[in-house]
C-alpha atoms as a PDB file:
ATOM      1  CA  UNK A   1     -28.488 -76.930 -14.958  1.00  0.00           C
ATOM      2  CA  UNK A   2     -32.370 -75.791 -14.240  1.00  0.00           C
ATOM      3  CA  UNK A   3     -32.362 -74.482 -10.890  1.00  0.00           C
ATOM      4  CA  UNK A   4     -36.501 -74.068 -11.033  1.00  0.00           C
ATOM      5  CA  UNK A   5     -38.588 -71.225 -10.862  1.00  0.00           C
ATOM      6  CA  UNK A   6     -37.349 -68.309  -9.026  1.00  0.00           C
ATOM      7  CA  UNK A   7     -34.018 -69.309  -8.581  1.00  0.00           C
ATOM      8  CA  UNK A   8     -31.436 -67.090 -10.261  1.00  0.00           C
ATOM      9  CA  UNK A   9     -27.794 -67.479 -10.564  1.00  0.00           C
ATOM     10  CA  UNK A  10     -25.425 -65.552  -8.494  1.00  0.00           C
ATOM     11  CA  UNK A  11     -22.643 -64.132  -8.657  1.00  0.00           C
ATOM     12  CA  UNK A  12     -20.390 -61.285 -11.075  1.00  0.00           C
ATOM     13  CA  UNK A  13     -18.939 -63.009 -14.132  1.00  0.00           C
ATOM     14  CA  UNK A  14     -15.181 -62.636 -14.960  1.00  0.00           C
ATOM     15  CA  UNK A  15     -15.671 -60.265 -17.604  1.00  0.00           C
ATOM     16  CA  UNK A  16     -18.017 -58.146 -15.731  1.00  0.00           C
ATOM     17  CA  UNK A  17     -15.378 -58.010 -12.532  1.00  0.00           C
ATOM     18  CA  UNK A  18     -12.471 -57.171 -14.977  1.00  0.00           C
ATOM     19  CA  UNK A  19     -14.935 -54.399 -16.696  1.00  0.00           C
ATOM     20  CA  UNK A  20     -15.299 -52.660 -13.063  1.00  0.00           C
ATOM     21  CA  UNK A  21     -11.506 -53.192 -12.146  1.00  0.00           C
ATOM     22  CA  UNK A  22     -10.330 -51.157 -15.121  1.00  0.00           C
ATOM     23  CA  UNK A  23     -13.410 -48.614 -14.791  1.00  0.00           C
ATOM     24  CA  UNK A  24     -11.543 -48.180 -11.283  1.00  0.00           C
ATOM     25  CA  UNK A  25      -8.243 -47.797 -12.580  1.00  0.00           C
ATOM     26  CA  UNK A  26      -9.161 -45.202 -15.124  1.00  0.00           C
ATOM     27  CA  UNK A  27     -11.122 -43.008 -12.726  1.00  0.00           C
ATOM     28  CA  UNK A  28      -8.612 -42.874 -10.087  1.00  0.00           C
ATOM     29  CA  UNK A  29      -5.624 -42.353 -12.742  1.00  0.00           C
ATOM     30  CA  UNK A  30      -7.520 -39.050 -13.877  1.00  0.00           C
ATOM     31  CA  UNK A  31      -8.649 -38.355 -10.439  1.00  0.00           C
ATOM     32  CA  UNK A  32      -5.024 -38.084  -9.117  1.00  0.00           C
ATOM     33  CA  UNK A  33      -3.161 -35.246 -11.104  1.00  0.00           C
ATOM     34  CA  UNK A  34      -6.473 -33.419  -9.348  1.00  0.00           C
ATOM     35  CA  UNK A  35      -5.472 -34.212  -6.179  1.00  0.00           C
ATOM     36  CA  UNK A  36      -1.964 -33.815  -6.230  1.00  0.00           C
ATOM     37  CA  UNK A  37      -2.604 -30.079  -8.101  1.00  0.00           C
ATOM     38  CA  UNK A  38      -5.488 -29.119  -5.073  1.00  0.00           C
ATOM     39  CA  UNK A  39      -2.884 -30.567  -2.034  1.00  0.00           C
ATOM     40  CA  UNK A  40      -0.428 -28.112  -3.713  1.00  0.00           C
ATOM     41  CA  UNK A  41      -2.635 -25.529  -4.392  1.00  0.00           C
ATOM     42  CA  UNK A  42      -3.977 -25.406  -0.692  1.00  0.00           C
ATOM     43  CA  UNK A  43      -0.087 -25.030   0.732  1.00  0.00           C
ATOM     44  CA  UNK A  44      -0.337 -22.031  -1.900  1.00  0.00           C
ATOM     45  CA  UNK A  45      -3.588 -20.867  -0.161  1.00  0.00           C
ATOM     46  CA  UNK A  46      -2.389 -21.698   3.457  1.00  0.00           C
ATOM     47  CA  UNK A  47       1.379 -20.270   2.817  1.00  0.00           C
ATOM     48  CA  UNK A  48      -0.795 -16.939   1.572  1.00  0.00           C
ATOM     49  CA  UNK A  49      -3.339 -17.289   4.765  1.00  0.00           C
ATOM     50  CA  UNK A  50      -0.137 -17.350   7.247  1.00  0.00           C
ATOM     51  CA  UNK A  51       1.977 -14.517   5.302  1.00  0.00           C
ATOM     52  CA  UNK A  52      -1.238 -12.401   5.937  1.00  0.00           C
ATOM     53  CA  UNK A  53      -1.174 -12.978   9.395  1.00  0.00           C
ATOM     54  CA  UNK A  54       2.157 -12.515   9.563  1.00  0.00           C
ATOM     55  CA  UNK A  55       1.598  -8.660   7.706  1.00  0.00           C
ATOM     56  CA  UNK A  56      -1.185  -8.022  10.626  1.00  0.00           C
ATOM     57  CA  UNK A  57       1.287  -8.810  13.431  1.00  0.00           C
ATOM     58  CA  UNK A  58       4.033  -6.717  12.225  1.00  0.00           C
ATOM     59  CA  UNK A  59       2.033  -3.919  11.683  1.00  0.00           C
ATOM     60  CA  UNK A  60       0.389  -4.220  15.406  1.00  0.00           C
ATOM     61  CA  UNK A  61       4.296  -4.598  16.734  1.00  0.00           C
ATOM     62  CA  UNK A  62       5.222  -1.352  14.918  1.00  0.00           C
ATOM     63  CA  UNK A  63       2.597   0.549  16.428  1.00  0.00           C
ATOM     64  CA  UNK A  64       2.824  -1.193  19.859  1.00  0.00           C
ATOM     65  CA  UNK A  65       6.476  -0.685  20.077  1.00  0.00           C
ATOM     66  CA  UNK A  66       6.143   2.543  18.040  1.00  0.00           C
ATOM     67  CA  UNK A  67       9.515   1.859  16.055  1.00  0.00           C
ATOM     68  CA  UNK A  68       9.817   0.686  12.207  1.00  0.00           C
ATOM     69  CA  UNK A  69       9.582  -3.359  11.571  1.00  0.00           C
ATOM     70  CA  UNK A  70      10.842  -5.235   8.729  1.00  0.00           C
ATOM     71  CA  UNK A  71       9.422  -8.154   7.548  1.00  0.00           C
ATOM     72  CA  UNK A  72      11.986 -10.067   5.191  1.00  0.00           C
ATOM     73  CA  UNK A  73      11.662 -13.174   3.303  1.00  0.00           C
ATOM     74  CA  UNK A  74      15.180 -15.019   3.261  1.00  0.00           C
ATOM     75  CA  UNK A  75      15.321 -17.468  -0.090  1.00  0.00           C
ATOM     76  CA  UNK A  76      17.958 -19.648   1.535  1.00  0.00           C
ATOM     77  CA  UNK A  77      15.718 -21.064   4.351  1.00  0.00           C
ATOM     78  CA  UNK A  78      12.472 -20.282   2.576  1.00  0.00           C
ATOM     79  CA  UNK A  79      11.062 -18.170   5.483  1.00  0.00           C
ATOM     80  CA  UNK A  80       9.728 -15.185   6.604  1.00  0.00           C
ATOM     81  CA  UNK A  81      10.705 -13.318   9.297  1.00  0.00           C
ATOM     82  CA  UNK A  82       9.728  -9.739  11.240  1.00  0.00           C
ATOM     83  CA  UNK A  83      11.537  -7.766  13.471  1.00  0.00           C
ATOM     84  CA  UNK A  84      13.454  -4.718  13.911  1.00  0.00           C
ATOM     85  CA  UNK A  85      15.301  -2.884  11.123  1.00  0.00           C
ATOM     86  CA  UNK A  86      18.652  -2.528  13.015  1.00  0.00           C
ATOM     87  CA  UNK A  87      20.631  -3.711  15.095  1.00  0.00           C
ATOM     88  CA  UNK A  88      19.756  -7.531  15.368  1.00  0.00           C
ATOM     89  CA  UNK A  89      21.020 -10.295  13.163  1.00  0.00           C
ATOM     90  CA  UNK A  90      18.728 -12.844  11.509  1.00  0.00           C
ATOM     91  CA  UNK A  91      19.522 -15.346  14.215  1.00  0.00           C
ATOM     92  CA  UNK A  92      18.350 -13.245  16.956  1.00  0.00           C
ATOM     93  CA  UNK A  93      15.423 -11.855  14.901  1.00  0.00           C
ATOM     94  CA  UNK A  94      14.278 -15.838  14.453  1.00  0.00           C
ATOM     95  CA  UNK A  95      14.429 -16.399  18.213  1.00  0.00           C
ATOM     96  CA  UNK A  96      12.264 -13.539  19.135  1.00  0.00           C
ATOM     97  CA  UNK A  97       9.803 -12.747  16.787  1.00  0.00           C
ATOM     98  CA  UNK A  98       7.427 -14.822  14.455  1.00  0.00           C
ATOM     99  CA  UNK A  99       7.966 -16.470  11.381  1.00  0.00           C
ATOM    100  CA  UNK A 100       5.771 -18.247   8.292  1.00  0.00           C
ATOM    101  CA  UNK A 101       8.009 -21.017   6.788  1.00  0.00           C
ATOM    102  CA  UNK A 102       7.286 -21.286   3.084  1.00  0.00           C
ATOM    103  CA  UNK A 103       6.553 -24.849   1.904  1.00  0.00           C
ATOM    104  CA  UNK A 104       8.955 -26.270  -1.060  1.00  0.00           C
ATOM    105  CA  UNK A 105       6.166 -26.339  -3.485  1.00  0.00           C
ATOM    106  CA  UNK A 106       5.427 -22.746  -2.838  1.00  0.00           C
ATOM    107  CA  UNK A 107       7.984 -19.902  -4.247  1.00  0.00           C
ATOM    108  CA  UNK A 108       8.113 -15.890  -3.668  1.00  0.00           C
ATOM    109  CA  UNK A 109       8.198 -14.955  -6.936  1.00  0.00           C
ATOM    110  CA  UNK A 110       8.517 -11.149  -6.028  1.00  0.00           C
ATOM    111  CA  UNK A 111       7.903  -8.638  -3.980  1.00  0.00           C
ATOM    112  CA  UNK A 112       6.466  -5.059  -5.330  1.00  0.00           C
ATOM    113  CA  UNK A 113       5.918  -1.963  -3.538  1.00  0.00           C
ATOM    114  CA  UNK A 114       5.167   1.693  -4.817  1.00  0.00           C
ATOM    115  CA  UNK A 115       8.161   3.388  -3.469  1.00  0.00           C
ATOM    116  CA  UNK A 116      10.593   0.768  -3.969  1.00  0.00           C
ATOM    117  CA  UNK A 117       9.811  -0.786  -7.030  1.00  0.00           C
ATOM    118  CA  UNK A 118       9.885  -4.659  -7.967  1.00  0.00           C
ATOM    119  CA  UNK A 119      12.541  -7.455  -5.954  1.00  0.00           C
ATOM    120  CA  UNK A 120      12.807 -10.699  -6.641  1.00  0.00           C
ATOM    121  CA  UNK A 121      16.827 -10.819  -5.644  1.00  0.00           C
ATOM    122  CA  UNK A 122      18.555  -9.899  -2.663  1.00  0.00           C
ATOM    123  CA  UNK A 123      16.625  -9.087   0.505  1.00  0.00           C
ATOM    124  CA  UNK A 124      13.130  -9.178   0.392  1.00  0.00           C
ATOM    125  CA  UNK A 125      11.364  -6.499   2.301  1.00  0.00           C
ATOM    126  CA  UNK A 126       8.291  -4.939   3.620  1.00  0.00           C
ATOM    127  CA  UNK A 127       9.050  -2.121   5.893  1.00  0.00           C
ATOM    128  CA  UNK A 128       6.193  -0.848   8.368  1.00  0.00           C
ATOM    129  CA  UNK A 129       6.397   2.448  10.004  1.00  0.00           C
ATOM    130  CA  UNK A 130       6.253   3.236  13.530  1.00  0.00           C
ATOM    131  CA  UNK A 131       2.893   3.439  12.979  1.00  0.00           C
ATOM    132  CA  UNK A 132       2.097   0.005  11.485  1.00  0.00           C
ATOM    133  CA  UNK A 133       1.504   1.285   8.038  1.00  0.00           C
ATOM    134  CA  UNK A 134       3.348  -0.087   4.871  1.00  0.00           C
ATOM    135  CA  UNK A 135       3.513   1.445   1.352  1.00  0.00           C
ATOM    136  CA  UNK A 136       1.275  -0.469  -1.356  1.00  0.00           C
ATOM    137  CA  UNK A 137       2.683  -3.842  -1.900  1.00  0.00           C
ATOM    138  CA  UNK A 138       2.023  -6.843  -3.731  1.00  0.00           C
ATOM    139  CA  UNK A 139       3.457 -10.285  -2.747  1.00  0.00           C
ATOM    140  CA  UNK A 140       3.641 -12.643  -5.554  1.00  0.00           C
ATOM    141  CA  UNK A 141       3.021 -16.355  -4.829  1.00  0.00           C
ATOM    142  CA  UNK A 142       3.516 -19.647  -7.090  1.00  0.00           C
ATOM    143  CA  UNK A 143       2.785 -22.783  -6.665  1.00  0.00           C
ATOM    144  CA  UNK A 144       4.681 -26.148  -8.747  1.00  0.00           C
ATOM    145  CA  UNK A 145       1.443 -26.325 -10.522  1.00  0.00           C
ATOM    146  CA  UNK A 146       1.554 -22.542 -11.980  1.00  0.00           C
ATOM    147  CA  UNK A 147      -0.418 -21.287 -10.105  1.00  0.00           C
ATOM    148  CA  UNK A 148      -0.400 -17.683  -9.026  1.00  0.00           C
ATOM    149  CA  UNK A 149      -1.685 -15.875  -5.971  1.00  0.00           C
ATOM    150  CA  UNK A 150      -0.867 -12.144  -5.477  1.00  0.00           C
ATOM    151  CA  UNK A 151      -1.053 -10.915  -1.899  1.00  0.00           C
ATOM    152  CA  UNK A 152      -1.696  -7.289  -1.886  1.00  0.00           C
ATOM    153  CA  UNK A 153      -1.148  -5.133   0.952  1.00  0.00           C
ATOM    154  CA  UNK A 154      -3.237  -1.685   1.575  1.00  0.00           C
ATOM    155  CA  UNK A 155      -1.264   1.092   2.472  1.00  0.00           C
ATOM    156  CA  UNK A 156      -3.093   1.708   6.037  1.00  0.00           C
ATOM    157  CA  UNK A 157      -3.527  -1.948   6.888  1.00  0.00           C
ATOM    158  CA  UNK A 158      -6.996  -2.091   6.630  1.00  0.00           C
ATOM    159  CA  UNK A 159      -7.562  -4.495   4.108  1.00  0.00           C
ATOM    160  CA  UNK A 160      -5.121  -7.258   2.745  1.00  0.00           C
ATOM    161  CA  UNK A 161      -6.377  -9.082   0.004  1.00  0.00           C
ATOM    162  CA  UNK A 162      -5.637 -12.092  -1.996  1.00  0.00           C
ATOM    163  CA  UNK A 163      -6.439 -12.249  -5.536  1.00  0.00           C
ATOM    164  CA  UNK A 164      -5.913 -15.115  -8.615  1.00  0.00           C
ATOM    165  CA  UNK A 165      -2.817 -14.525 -10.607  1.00  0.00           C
ATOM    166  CA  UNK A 166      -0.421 -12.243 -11.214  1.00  0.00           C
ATOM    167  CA  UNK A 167      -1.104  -8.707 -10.054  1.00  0.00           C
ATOM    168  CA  UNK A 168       1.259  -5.364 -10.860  1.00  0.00           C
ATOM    169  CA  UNK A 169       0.408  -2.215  -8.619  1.00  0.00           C
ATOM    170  CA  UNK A 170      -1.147  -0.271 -11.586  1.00  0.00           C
ATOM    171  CA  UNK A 171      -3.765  -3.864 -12.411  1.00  0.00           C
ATOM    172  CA  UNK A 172      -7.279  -2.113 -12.524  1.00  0.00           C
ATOM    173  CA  UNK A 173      -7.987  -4.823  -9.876  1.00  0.00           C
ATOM    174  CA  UNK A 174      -5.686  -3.507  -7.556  1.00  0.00           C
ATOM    175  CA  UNK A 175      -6.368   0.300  -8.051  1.00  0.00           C
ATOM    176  CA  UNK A 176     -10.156  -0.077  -8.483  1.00  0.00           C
ATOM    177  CA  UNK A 177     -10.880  -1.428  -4.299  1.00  0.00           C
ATOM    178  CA  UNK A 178      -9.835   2.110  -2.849  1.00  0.00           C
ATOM    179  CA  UNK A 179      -6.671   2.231  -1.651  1.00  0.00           C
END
């Protein structure tokens, strides 16, 4: 068929359509394992962004309220809670003061301070003084995908920082920043 001069066929041949098509599958089956790891990855980010808000307001109700503050992480409903160190029971502490829920991908691996050593069974504690201030602590954070976030906690509250892995309280990156 001579169409003339200037005219050109158009239109995407078979081949050519089934080329793209599987061009399209392969990109998006790598691309997915990326996105699944960075959606978990951000709850490990965001479950580390509300624990250190969490940190600043029990520190400013310890000094407000000048008496000693617990914040505890309970494993059973994978949450953490602040309040008073005696006399109230978790239900009462979960009606009245704040909590950060910790997503299912996201696990406390441990909690390490320098007085008390290293938990990762029973209760899970940070105590701050009537003054707000805690003892140096690191939080340790993992995500499904492996990876770690370590959430360390200056002894005077004036910086909290977050840093890639796992970090022990004698880590030259922990002991380096001044505290």
């Amino acid at each position: 068929m001579n169409r003339g001069p200037g005219l050109s066929e158009q239109g995407f041949t078979m081949i050519e359509l089934i080329v793209v098509m599987v061009l399209i599958t392969m990109m998006t089956a790598f691309a997915i394992p990326k996105i699944r790891s960075s959606l978990f990855t951000d709850e490990l980010r965001g479950t580390a962004r509300k624990f250190i808000g969490l940190v600043s307001e029990a520190g400013q109700d310890a000094r407000v309220k000048r008496t000693e503050v617990l914040l505890r992480y309970d494993r059973q409903q994978h949450v953490f809670t602040t309040g008073p160190v005696e006399g109230k029971t978790l239900q009462d502490r979960e009606q009245r003061y704040p909590g950060v829920l910790v997503p299912e991908s996201v696990e406390v691996v441990d909690i390490a301070t320098a007085h008390g050593g290293t938990k990762n069974q029973g209760e899970l504690a940070i105590r701050f003084n009537s003054r707000g201030y805690v003892d140096k602590t690191v939080v340790h954070l993992q995500g499904d995908d492996g990876d770690e976030l370590s959430v360390i906690l200056s002894p005077f509250l004036g910086v909290t920082r977050v840093l890639e892995g796992y970090v022990s309280l004698d880590d030259d990156r922990f002991t380096s920043q001044g505290d």
